[in-house]
PDB file of N, CA and C in Angstrom:
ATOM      1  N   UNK A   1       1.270   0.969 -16.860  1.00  0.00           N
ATOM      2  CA  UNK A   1       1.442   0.866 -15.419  1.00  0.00           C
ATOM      3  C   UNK A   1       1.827   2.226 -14.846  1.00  0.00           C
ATOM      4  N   UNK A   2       1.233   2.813 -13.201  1.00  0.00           N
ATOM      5  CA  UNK A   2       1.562   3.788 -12.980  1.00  0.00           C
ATOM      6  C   UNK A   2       2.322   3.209 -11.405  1.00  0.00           C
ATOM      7  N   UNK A   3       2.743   4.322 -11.058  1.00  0.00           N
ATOM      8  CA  UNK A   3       3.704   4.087 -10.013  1.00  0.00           C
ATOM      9  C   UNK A   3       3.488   5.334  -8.499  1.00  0.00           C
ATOM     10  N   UNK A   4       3.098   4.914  -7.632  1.00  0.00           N
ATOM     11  CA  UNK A   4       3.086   5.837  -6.617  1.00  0.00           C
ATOM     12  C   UNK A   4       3.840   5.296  -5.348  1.00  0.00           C
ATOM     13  N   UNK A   5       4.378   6.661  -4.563  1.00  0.00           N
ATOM     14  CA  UNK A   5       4.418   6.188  -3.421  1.00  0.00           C
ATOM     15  C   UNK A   5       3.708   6.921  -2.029  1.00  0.00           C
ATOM     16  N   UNK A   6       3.259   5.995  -1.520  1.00  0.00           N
ATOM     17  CA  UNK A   6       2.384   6.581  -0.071  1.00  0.00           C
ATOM     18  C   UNK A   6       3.147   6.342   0.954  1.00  0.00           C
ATOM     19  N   UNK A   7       2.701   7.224   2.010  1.00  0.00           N
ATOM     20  CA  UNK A   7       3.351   7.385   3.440  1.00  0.00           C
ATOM     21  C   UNK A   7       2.643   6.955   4.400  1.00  0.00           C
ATOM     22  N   UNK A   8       2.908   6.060   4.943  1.00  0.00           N
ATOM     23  CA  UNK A   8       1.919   4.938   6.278  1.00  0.00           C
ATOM     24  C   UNK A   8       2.465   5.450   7.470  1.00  0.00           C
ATOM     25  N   UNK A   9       1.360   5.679   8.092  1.00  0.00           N
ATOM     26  CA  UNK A   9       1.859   5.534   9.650  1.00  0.00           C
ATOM     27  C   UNK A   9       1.180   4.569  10.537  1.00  0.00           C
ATOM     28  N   UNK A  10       2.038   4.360  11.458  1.00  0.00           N
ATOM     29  CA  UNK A  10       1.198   2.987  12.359  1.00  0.00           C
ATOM     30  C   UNK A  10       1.970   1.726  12.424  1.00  0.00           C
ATOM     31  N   UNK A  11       2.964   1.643  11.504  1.00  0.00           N
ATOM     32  CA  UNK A  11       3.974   0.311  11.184  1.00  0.00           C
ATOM     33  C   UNK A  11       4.941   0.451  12.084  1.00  0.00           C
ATOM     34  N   UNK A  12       5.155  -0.918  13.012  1.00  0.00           N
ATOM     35  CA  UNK A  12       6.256  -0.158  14.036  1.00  0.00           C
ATOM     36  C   UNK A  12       6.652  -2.300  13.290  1.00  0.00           C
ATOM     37  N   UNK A  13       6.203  -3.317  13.732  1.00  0.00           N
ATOM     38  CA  UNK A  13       7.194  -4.143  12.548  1.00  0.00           C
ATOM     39  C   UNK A  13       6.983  -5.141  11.393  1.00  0.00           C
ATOM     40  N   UNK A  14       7.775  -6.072  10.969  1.00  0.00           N
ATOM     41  CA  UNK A  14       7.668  -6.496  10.061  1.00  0.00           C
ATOM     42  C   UNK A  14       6.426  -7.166   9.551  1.00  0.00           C
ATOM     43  N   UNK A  15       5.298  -7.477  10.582  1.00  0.00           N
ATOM     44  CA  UNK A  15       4.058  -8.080  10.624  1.00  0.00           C
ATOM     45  C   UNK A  15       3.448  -6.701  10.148  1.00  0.00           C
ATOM     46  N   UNK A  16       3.517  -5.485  10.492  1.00  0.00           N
ATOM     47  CA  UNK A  16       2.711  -4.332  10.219  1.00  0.00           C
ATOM     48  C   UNK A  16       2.840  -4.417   8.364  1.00  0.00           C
ATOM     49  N   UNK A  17       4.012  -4.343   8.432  1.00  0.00           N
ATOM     50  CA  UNK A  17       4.726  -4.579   6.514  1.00  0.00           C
ATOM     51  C   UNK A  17       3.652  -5.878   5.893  1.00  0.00           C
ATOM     52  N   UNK A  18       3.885  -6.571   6.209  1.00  0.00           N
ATOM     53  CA  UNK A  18       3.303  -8.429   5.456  1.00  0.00           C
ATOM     54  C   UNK A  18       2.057  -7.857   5.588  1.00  0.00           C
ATOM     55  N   UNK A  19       0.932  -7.074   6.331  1.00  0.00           N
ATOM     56  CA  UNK A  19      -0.225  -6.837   6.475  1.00  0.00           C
ATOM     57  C   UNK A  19      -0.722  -5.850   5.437  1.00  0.00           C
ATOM     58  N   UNK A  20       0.570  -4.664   5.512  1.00  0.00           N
ATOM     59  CA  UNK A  20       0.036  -3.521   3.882  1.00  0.00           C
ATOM     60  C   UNK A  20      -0.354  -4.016   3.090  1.00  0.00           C
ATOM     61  N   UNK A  21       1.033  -4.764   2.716  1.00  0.00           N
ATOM     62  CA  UNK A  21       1.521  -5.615   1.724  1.00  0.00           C
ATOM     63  C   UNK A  21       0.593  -5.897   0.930  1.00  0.00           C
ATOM     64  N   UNK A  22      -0.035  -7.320   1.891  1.00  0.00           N
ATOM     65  CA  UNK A  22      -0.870  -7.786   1.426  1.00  0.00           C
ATOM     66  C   UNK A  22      -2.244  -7.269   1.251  1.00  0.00           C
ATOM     67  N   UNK A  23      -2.689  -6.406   1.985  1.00  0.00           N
ATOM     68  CA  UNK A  23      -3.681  -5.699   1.572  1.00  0.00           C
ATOM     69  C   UNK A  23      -3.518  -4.786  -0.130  1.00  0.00           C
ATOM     70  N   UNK A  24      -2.650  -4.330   0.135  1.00  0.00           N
ATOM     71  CA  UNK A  24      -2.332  -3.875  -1.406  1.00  0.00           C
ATOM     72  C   UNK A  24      -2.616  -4.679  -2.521  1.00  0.00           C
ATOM     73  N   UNK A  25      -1.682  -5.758  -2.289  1.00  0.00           N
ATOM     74  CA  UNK A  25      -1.413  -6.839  -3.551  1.00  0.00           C
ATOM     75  C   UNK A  25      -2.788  -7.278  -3.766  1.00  0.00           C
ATOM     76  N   UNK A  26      -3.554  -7.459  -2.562  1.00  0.00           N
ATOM     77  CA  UNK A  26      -5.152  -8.041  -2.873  1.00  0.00           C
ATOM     78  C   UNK A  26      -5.674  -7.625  -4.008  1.00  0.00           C
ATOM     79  N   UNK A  27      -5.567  -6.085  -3.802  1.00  0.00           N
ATOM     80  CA  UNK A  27      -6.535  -5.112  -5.135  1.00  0.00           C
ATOM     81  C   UNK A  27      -6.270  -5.791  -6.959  1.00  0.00           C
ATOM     82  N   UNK A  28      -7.306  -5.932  -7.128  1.00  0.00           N
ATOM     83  CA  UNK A  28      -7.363  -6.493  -8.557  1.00  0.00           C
ATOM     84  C   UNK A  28      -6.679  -4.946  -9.303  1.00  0.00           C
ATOM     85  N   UNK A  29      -5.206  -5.026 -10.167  1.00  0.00           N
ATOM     86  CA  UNK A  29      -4.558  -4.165 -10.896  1.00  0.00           C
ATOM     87  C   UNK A  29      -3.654  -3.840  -9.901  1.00  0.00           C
ATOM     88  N   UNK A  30      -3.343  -4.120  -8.869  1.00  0.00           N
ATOM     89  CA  UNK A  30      -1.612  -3.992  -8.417  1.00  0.00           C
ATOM     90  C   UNK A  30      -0.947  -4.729  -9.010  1.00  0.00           C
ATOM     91  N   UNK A  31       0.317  -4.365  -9.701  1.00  0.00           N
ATOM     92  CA  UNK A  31       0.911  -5.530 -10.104  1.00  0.00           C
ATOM     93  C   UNK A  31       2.203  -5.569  -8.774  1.00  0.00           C
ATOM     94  N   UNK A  32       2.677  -4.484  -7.745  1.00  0.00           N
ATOM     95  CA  UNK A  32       3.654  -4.994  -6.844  1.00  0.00           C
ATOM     96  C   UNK A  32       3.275  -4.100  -5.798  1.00  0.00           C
ATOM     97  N   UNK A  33       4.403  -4.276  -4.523  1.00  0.00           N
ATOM     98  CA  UNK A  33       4.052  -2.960  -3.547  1.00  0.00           C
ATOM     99  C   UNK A  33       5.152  -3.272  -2.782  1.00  0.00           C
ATOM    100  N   UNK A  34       5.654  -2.317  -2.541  1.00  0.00           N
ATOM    101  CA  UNK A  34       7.247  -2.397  -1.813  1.00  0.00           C
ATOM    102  C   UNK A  34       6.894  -1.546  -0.594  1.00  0.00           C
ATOM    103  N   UNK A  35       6.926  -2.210   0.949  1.00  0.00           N
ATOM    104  CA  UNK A  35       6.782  -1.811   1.537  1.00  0.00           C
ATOM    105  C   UNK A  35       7.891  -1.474   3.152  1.00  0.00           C
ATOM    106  N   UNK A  36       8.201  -0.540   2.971  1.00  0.00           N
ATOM    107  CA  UNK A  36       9.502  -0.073   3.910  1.00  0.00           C
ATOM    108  C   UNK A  36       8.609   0.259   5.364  1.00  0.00           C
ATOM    109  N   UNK A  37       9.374  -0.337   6.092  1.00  0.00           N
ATOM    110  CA  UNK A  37       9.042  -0.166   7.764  1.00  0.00           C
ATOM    111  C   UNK A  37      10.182   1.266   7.784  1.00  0.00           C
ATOM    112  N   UNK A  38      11.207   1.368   7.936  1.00  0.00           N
ATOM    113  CA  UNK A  38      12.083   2.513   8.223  1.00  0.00           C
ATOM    114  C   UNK A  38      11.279   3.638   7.768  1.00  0.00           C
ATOM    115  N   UNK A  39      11.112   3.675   6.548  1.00  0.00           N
ATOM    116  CA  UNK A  39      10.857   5.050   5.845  1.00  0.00           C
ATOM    117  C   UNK A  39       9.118   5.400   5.910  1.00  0.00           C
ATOM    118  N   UNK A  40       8.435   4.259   6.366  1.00  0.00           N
ATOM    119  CA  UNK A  40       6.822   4.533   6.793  1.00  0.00           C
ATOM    120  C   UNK A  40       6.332   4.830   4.979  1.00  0.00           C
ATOM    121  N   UNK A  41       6.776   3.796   4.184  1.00  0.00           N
ATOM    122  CA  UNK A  41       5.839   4.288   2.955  1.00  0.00           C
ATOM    123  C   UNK A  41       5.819   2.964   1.480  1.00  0.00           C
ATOM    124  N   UNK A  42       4.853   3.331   1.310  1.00  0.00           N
ATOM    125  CA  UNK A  42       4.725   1.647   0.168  1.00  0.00           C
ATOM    126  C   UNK A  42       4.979   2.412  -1.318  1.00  0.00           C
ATOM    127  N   UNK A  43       5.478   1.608  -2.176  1.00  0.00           N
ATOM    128  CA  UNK A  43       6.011   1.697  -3.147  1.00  0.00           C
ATOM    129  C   UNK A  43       5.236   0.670  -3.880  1.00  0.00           C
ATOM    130  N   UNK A  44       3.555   1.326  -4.603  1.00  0.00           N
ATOM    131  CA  UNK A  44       3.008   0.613  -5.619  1.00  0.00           C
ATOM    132  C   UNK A  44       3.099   0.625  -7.400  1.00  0.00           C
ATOM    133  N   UNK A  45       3.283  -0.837  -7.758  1.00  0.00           N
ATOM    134  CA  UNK A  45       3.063  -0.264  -8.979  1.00  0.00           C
ATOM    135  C   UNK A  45       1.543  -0.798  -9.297  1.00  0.00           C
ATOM    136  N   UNK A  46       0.625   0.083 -10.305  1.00  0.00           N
ATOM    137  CA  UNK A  46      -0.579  -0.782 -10.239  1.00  0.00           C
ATOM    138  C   UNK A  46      -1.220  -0.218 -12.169  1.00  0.00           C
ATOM    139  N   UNK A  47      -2.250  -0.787 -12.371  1.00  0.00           N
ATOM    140  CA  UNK A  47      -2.811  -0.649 -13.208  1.00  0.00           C
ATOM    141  C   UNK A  47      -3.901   0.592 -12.901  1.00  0.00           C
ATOM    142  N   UNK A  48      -3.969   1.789 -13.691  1.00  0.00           N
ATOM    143  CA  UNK A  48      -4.750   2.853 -13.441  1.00  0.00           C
ATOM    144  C   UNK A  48      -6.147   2.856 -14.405  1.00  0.00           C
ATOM    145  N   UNK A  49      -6.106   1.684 -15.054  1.00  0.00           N
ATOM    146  CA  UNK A  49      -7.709   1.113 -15.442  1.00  0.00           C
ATOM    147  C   UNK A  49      -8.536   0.590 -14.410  1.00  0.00           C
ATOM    148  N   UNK A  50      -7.708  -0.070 -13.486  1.00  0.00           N
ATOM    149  CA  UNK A  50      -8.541  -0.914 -12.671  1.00  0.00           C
ATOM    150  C   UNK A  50      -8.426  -0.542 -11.119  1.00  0.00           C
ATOM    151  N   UNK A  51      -7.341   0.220 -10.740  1.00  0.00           N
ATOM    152  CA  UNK A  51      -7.156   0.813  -9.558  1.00  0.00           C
ATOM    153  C   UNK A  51      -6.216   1.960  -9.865  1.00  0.00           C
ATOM    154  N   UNK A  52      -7.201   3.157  -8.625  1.00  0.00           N
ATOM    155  CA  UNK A  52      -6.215   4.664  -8.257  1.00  0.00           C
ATOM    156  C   UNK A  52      -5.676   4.499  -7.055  1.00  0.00           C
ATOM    157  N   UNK A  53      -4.943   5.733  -6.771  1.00  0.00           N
ATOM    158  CA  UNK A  53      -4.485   6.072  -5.200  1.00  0.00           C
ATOM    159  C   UNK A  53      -5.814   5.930  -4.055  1.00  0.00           C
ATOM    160  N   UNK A  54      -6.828   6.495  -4.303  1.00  0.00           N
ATOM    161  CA  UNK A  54      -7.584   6.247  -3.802  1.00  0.00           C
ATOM    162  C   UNK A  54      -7.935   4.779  -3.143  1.00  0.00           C
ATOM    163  N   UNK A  55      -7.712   3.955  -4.227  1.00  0.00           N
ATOM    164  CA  UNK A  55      -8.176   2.758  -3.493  1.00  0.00           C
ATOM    165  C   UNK A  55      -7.294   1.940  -2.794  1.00  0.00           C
ATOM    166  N   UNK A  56      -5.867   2.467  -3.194  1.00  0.00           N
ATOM    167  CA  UNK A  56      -4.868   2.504  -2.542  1.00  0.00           C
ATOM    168  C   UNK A  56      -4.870   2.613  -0.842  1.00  0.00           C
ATOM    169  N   UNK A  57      -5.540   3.831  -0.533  1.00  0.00           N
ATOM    170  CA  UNK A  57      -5.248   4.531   0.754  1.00  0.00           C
ATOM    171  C   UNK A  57      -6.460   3.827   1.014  1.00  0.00           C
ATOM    172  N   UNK A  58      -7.471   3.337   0.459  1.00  0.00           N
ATOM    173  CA  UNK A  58      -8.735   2.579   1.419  1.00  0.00           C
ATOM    174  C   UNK A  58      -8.501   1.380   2.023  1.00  0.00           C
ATOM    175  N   UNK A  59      -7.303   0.336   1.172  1.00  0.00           N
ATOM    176  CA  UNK A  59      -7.313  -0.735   1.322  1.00  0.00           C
ATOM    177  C   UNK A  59      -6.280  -0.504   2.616  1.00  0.00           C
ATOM    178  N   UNK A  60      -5.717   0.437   2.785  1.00  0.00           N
ATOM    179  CA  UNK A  60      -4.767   0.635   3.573  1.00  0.00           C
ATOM    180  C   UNK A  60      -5.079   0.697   5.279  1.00  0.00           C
ATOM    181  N   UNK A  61      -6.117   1.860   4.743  1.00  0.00           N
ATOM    182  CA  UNK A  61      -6.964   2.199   5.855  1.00  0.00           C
ATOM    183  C   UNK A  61      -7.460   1.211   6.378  1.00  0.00           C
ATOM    184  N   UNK A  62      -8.472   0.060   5.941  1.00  0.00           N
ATOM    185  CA  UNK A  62      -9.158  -1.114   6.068  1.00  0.00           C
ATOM    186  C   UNK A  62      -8.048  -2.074   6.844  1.00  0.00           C
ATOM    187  N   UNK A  63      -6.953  -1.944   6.417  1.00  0.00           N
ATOM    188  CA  UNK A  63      -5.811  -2.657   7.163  1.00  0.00           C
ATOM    189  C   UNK A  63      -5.487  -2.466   8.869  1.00  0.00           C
ATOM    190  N   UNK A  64      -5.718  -1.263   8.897  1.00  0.00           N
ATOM    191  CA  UNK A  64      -6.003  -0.392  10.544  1.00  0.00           C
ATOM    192  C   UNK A  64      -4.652   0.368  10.145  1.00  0.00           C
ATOM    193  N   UNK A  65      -4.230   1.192   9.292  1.00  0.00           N
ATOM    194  CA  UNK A  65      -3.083   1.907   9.166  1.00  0.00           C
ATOM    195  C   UNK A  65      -3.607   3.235   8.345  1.00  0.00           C
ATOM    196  N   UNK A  66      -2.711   4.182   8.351  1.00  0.00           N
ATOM    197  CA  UNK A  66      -3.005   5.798   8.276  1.00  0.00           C
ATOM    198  C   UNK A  66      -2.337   6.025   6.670  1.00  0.00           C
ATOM    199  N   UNK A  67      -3.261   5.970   5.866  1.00  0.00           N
ATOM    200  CA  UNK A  67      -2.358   6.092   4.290  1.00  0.00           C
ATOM    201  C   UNK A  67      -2.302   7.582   4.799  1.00  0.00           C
ATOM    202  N   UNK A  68      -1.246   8.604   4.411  1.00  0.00           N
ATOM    203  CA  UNK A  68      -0.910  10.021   4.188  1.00  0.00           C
ATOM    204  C   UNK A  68      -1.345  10.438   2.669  1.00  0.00           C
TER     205      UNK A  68
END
C-alpha cells in the first residue's frame, strides 16, 4: 500500500468532503481517503498496482474540484 496526500481546492463544506470522498473510494485499489475541509487536502491510501496519483487527481477533477 502507498500513501499520498493531495491538495483540493473548491471545498467550502461537508457535502464538498462526502463528494471527494466518494469519488476516491470509487477507484478500484483505494483502500481509504481522509478528507479534510479545513486543510483543503485528501489523505489516500491506495494500491499502486491498480491505481496512481494520477488517477487520483482525475477522479477528483471529474468530481468538479481542483486536485493540486
Amino acid at each position: 500500500m502507498q500513501k499520498t496526500k493531495l491538495k483540493i481546492s473548491g471545498m467550502s463544506c461537508q457535502h464538498c468532503v462526502k463528494t471527494v470522498k466518494d469519488a476516491l473510494t470509487a477507484l478500484e485499489g483505494v483502500q481509504s481517503a481522509k478528507v479534510n475541509l479545513r486543510k483543503g487536502e485528501a489523505v489516500v491510501r491506495f494500491d499502486e498496482l491498480s491505481v496512481n496519483p494520477v488517477n487520483l487527481r482525475d477522479a477528483i477533477t471529474q468530481a468538479g474540484f481542483e486536485a493540486l
